[in-house]
Protein backbone atom coordinates (compact mmCIF):
# COMPACT_ATOMS: atom_id res chain seq x y z
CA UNK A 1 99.40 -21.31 -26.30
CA UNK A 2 98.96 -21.87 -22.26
CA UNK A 3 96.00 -20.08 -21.25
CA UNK A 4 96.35 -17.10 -18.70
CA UNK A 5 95.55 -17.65 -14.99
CA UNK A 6 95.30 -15.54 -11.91
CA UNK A 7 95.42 -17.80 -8.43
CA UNK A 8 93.46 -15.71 -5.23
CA UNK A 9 93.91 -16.83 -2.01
CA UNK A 10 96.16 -19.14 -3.71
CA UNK A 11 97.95 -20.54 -0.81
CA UNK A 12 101.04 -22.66 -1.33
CA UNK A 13 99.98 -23.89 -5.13
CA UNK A 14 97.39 -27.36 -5.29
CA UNK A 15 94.70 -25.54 -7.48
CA UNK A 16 97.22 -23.64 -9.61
CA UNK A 17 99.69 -26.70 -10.14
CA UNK A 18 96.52 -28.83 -11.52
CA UNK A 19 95.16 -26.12 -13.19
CA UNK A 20 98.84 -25.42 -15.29
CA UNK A 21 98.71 -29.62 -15.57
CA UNK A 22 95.69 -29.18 -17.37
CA UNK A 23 97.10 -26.05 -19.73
CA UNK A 24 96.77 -23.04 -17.94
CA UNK A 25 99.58 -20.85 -16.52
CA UNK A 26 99.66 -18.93 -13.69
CA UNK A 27 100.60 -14.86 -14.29
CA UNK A 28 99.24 -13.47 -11.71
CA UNK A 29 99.53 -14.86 -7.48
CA UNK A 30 97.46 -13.41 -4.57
CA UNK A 31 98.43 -14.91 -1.11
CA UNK A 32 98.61 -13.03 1.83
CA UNK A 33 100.64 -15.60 4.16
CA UNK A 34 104.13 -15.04 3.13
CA UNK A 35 105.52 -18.04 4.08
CA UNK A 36 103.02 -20.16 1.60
CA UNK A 37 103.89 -17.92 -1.09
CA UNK A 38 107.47 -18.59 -0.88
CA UNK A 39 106.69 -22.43 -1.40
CA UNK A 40 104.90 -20.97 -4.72
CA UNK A 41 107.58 -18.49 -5.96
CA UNK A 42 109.74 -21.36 -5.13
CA UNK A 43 108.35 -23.79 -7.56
CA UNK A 44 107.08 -21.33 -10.37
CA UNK A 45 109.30 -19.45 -12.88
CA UNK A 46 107.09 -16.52 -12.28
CA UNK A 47 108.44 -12.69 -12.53
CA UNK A 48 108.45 -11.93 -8.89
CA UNK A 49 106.28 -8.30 -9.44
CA UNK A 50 103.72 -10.64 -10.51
CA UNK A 51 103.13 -11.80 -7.00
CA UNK A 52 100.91 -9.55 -4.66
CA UNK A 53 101.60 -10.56 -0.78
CA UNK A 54 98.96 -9.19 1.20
CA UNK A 55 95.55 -8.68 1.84
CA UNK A 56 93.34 -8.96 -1.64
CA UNK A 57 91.22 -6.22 -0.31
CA UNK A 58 94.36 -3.87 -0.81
CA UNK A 59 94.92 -5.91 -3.95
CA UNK A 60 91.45 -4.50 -5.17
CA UNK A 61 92.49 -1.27 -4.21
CA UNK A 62 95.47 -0.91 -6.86
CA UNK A 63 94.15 -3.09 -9.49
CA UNK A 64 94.89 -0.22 -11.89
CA UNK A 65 98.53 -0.85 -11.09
CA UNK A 66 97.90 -4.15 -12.87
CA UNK A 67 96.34 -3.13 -15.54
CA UNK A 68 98.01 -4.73 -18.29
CA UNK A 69 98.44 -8.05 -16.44
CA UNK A 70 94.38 -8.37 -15.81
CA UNK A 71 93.79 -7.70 -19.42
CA UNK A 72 91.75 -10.97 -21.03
CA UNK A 73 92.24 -13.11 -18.61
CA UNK A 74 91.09 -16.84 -19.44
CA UNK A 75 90.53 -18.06 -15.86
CA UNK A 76 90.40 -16.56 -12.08
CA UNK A 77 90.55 -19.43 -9.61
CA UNK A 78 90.55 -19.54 -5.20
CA UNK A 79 89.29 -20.56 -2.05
CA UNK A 80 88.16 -17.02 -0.81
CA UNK A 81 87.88 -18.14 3.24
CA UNK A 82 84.48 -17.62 4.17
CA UNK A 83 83.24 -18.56 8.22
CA UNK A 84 79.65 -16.95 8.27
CA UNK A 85 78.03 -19.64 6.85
CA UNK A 86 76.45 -21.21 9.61
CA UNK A 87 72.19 -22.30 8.97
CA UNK A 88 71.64 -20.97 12.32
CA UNK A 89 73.08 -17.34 11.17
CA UNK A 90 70.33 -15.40 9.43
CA UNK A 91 72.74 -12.20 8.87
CA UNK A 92 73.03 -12.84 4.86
CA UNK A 93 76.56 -14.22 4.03
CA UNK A 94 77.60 -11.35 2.11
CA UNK A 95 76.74 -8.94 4.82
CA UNK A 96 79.02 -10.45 7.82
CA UNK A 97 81.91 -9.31 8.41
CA UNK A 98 83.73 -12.55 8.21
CA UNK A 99 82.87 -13.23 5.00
CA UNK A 100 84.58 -9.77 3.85
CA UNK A 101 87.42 -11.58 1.76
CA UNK A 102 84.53 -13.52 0.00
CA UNK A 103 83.17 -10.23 -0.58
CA UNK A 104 86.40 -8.90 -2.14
CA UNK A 105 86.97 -12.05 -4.21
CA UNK A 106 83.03 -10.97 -6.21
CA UNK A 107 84.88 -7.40 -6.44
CA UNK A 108 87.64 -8.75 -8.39
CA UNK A 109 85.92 -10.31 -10.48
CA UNK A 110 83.97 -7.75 -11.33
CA UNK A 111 86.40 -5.30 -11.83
CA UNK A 112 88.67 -8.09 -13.93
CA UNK A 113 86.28 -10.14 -15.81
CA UNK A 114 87.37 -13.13 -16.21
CA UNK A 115 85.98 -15.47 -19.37
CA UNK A 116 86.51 -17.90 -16.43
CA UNK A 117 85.93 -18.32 -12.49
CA UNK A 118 86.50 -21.29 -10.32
CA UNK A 119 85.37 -20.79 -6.50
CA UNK A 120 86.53 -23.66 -4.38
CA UNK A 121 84.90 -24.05 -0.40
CA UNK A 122 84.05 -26.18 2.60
CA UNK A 123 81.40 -28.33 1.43
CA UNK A 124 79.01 -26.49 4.13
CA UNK A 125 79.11 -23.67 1.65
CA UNK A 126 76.30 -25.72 -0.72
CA UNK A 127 73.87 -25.02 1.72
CA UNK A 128 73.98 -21.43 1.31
CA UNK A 129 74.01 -21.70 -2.81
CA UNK A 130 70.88 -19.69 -3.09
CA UNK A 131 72.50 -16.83 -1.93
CA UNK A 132 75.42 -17.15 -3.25
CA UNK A 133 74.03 -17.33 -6.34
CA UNK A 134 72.01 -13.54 -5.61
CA UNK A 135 75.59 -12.47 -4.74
CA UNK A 136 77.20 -13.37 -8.03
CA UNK A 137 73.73 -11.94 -9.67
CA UNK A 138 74.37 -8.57 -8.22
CA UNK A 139 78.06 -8.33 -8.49
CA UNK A 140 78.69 -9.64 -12.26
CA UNK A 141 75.52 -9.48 -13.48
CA UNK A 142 73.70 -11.28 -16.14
CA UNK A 143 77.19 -11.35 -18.40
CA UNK A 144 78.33 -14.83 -16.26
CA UNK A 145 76.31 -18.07 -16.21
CA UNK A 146 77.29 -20.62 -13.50
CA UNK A 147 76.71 -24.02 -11.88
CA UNK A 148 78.18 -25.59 -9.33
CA UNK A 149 78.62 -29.18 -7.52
CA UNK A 150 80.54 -31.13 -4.86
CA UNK A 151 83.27 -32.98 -5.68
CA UNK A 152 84.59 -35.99 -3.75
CA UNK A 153 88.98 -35.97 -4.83
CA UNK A 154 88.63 -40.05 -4.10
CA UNK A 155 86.52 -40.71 -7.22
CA UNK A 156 89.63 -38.74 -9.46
CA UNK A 157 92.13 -40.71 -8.73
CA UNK A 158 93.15 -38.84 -5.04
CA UNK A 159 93.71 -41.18 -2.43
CA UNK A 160 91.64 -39.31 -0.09
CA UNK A 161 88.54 -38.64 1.44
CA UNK A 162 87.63 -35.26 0.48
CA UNK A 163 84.71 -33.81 -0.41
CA UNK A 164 84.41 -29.94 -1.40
CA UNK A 165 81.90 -27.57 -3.19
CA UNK A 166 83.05 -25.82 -6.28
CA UNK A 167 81.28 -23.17 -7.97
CA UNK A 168 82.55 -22.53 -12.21
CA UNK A 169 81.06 -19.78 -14.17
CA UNK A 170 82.13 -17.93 -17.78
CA UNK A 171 80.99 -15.18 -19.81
CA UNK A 172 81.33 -16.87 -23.13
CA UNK A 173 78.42 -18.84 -23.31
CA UNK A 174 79.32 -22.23 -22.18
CA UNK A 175 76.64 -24.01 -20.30
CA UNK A 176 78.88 -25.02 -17.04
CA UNK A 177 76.10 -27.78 -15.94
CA UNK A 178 77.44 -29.75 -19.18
CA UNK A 179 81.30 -28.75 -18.13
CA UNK A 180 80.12 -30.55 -14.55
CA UNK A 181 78.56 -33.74 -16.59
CA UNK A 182 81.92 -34.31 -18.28
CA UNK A 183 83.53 -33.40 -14.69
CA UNK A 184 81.53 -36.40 -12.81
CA UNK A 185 82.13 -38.54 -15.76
CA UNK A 186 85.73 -38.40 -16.06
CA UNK A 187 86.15 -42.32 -14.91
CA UNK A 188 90.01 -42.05 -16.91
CA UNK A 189 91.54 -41.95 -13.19
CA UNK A 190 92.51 -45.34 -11.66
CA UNK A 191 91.38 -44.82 -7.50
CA UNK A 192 94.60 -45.43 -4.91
CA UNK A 193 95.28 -46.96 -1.85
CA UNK A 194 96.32 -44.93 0.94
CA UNK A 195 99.55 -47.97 1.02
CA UNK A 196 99.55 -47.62 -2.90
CA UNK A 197 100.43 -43.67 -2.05
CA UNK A 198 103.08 -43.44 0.43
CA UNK A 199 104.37 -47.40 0.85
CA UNK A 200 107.42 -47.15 -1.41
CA UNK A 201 108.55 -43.90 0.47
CA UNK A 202 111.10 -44.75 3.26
CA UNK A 203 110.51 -46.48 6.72
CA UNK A 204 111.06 -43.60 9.76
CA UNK A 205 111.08 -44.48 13.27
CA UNK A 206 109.94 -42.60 16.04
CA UNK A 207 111.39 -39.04 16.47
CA UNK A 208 111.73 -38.81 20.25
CA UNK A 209 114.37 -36.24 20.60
CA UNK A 210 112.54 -33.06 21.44
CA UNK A 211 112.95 -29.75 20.79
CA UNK A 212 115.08 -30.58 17.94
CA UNK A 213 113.71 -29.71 14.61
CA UNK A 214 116.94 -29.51 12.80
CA UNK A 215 118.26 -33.04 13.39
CA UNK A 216 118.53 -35.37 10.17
CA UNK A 217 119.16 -38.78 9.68
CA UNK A 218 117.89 -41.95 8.01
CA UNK A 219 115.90 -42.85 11.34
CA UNK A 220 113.76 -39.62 11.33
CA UNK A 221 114.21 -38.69 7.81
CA UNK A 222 115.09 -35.68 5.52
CA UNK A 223 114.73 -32.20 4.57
CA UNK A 224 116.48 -33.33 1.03
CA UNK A 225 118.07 -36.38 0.01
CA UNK A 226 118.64 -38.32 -3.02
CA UNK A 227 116.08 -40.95 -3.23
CA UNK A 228 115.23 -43.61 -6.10
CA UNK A 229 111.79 -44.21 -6.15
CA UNK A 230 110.30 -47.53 -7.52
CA UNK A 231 108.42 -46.82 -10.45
CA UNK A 232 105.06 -47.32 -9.03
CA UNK A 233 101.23 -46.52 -11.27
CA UNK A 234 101.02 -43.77 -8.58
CA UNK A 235 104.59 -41.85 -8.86
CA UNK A 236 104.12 -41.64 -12.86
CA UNK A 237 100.15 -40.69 -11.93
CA UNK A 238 101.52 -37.73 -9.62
CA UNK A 239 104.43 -36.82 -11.63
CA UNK A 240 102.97 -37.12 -15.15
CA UNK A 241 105.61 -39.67 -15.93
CA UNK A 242 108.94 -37.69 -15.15
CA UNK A 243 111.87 -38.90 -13.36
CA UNK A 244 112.83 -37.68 -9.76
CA UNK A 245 115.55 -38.04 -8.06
CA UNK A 246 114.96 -36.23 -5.26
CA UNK A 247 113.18 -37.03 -1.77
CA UNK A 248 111.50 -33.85 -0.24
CA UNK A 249 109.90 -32.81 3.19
CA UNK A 250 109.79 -36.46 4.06
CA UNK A 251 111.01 -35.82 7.79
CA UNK A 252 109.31 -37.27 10.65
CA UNK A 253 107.99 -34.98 13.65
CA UNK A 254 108.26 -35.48 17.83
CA UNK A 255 106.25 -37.85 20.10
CA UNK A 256 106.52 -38.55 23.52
CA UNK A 257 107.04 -41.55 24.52
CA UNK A 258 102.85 -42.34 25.44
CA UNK A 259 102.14 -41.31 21.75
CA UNK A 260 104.52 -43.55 20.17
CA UNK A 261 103.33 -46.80 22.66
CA UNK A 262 99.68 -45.85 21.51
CA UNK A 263 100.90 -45.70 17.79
CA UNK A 264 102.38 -49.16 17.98
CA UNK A 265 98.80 -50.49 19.87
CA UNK A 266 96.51 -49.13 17.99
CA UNK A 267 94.73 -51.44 14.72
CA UNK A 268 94.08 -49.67 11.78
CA UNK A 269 90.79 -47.88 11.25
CA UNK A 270 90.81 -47.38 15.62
CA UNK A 271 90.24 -44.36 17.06
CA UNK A 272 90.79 -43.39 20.69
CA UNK A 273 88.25 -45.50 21.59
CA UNK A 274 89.75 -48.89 21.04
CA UNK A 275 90.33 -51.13 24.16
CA UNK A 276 94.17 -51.66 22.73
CA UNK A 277 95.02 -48.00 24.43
CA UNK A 278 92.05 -48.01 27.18
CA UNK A 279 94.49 -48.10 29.99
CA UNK A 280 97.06 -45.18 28.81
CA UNK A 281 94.66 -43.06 27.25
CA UNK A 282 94.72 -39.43 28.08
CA UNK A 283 91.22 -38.32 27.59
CA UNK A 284 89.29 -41.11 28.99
CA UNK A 285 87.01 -39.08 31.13
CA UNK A 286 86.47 -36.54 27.53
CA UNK A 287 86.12 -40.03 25.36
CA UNK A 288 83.36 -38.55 24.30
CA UNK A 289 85.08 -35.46 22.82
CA UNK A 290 87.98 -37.09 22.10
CA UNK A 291 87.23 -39.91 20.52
CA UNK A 292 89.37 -38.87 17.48
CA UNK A 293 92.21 -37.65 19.28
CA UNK A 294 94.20 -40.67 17.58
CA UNK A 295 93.43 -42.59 15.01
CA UNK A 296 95.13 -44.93 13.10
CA UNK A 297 94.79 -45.12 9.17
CA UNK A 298 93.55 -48.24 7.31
CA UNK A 299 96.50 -48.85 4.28
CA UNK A 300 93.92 -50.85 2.12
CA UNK A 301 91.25 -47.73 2.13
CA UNK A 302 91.82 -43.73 1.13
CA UNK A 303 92.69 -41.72 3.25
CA UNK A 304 90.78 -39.27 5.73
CA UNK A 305 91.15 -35.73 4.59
CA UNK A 306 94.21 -34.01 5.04
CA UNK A 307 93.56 -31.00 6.75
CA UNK A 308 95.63 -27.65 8.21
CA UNK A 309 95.47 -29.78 11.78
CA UNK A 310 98.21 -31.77 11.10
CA UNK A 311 100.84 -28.07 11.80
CA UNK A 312 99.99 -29.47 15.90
CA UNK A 313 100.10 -32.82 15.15
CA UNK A 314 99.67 -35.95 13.46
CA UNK A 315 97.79 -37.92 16.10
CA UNK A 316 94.38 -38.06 13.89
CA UNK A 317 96.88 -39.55 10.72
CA UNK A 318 98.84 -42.17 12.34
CA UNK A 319 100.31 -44.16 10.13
CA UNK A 320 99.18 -47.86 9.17
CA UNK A 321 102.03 -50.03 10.11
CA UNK A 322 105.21 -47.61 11.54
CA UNK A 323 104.45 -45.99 14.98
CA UNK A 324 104.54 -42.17 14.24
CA UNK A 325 102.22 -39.89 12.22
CA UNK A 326 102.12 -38.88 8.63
CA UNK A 327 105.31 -37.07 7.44
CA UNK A 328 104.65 -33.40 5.42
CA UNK A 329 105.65 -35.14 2.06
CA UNK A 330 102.95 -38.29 2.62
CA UNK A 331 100.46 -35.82 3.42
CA UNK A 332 101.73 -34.20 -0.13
CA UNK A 333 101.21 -37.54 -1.80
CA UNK A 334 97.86 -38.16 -0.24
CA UNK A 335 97.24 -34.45 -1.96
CA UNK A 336 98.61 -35.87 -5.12
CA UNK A 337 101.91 -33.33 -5.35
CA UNK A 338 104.43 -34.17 -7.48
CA UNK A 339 107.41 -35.37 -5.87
CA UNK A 340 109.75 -31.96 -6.96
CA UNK A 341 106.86 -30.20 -4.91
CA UNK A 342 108.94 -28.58 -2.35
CA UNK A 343 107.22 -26.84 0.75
CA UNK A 344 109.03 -24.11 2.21
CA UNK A 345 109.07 -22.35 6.29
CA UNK A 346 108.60 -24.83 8.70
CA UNK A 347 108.13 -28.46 9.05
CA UNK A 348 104.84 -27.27 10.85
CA UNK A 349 104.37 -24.85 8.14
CA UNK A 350 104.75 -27.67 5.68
CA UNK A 351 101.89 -29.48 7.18
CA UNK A 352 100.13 -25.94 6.83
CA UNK A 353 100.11 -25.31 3.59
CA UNK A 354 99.42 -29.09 2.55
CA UNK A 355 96.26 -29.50 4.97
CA UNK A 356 94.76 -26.25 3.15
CA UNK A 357 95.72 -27.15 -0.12
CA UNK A 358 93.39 -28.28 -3.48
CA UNK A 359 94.41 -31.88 -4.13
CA UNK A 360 96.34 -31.79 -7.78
CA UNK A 361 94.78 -34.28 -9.92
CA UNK A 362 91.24 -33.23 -9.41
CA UNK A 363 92.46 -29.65 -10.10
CA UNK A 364 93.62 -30.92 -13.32
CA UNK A 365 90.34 -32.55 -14.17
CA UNK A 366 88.55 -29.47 -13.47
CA UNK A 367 90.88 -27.67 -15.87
CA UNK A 368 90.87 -29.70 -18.28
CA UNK A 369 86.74 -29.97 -18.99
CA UNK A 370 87.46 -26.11 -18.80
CA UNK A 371 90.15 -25.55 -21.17
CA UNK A 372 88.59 -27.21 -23.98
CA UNK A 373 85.87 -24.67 -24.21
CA UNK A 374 89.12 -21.51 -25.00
């Protein structure tokens, strides 16, 4: 039998999806962004009362509607947002006021009990662990045991730069340091190219018509089309060995025409900095600042991490040999989606939900050192 699991803060679906790949299933949803859960209730055969849109402090306030639902559950798992974590703040993190949905996150736990927790953050978070840890002591007690670590996605197969800290705890007895050991030993993952990734996907050229989100074509790419994909290592990696026959969210976004001439200049692994673009850079006066503004990915090499950014544009993840920037469904590769993934709203709401997402496959190694211990 799948093993029950409720997703907080759960966003459009990365740590659920690898978490269900591993054996769990999702039967309970917390997002408060509406337009991310419909990308989840979307891709999930999940009773639609099951969802909660909204704030997970109100969430915590009718928990007793739930009842039933919250009975036994195997695993809680999210990314409870959390800004007041800075060294130079001595206010304690559970105290400020921006950290109130990290506060609320404890409270459900407490109130639901879990066998289970996974608590996902900026890697910044490690630095605060000590009091973290007094926070989980005083909400749940001595009943949970815990460890945490950071985890880089590139060395589990993700094709990506991306380190993040992740905090597991139970109340069954398992010593989580040993569920971390089997975690940092899990070598069964090939690594991946950023070309290995996206360089079967269609060529796009520049979109230059602006102002015009709606217009399709083979030039600037798709919403949907039908699509045979070459039966790369990586598409059977990211889609467990199924067929698709479908090409998603691969649609290519504006650029003036200065963009596109500093796409085409640009080497790989160059920033803004690179005498190519010296003489039509914007910023030269804020190179300093700037100095990131562009920046052109190396093929050969992972990628940088995808991140929420990329909804105002793509300059940062330009791509290694077309002129333009990273489509929504490249970005979803680099994240290790499946292919059938499909993101709802917005193309810039796409790029959203993929820049804040938990990369798949190192979901699903998480889950499955878990798993084995239900």
């Amino acid at each position: 039998m799948k093993k029950s699991l409720v997703d907080l803060f759960a966003g459009c679906g990365g740590l659920s999806l690898g978490l269900e790949q591993a054996g769990f299933s999702p039967v309970f949803v917390n997002e408060i962004n509406p337009v991310f859960c419909e990308t989840y209730i979307y891709n999930h055969n999940i009773p639609k009362e099951n969802y909660f849109i909204g704030d997970i402090n109100e969430l915590n306030s009718n928990l007793l509607n739930y009842k039933e639902l919250f009975e036994n559950i195997d695993i809680v798992c999210g990314g409870p947002p959390c800004q007041g974590f800075s060294m130079a703040n001595r206010q304690r993190i559970i105290d400020d006021p921006r950290n109130n949905l990290y506060k609320a996150y404890l409270n459900f736990l407490k109130e639901v009990k879990p066998k289970f927790f996974v608590m996902e953050n900026v890697k910044g978070m490690s630095k605060k662990i000590d009091e973290i840890s007094e926070d989980i002591q005083v909400y749940l007690g001595d009943e949970y045991t815990f460890s945490y670590s950071l985890l880089n996605a590139k060395n589990f197969g993700v094709p990506q730069n991306r380190e993040r800290f992740f905090i597991i705890g139970n109340r069954i007895g398992v010593d989580v340091k040993e569920i971390f050991k089997d975690i940092l030993n899990d070598k069964n993952n090939v690594g991946f190219t950023l070309k290995e990734a996206i360089g079967d996907l269609p060529k796009l050229k520049p979109n230059q018509i602006k102002n015009n989100t709606s217009i399709e074509n083979k030039d600037c790419g798709f919403k949907e089309v039908d699509y045979e994909y070459k039966n790369t290592s990586f598409y059977k990696f990211i889609n467990n060995n199924r067929q698709i026959n479908k090409l998603y969210n691969h649609k290519n976004r504006y650029n003036n025409d200065r963009d596109t001439k500093i796409f085409e200049l640009l080497p790989q692994g160059e920033n803004s900095l690179h005498s190519s673009i010296s003489d039509i850079m914007p910023y030269k006066s804020r190179n300093h600042i700037f100095k990131d503004k562009y920046f052109k990915l190396k093929e050969n090499d992972v990628c940088k991490t995808i991140t929420s950014h990329m909804k105002y544009d793509c300059n940062m993840y330009i791509h290694p040999n077309q002129a333009r920037g990273l489509t929504p469904r490249e970005a979803a590769r680099i994240q290790t989606f499946p292919d059938d993934y499909v993101f709802r709203g917005s193309q810039n709401n796409w790029y959203a939900q993929i820049g804040n997402a938990v990369p798949v496959k190192l979901a699903e190694v998480i889950g499955k050192h878990i798993i084995k211990h239900l």
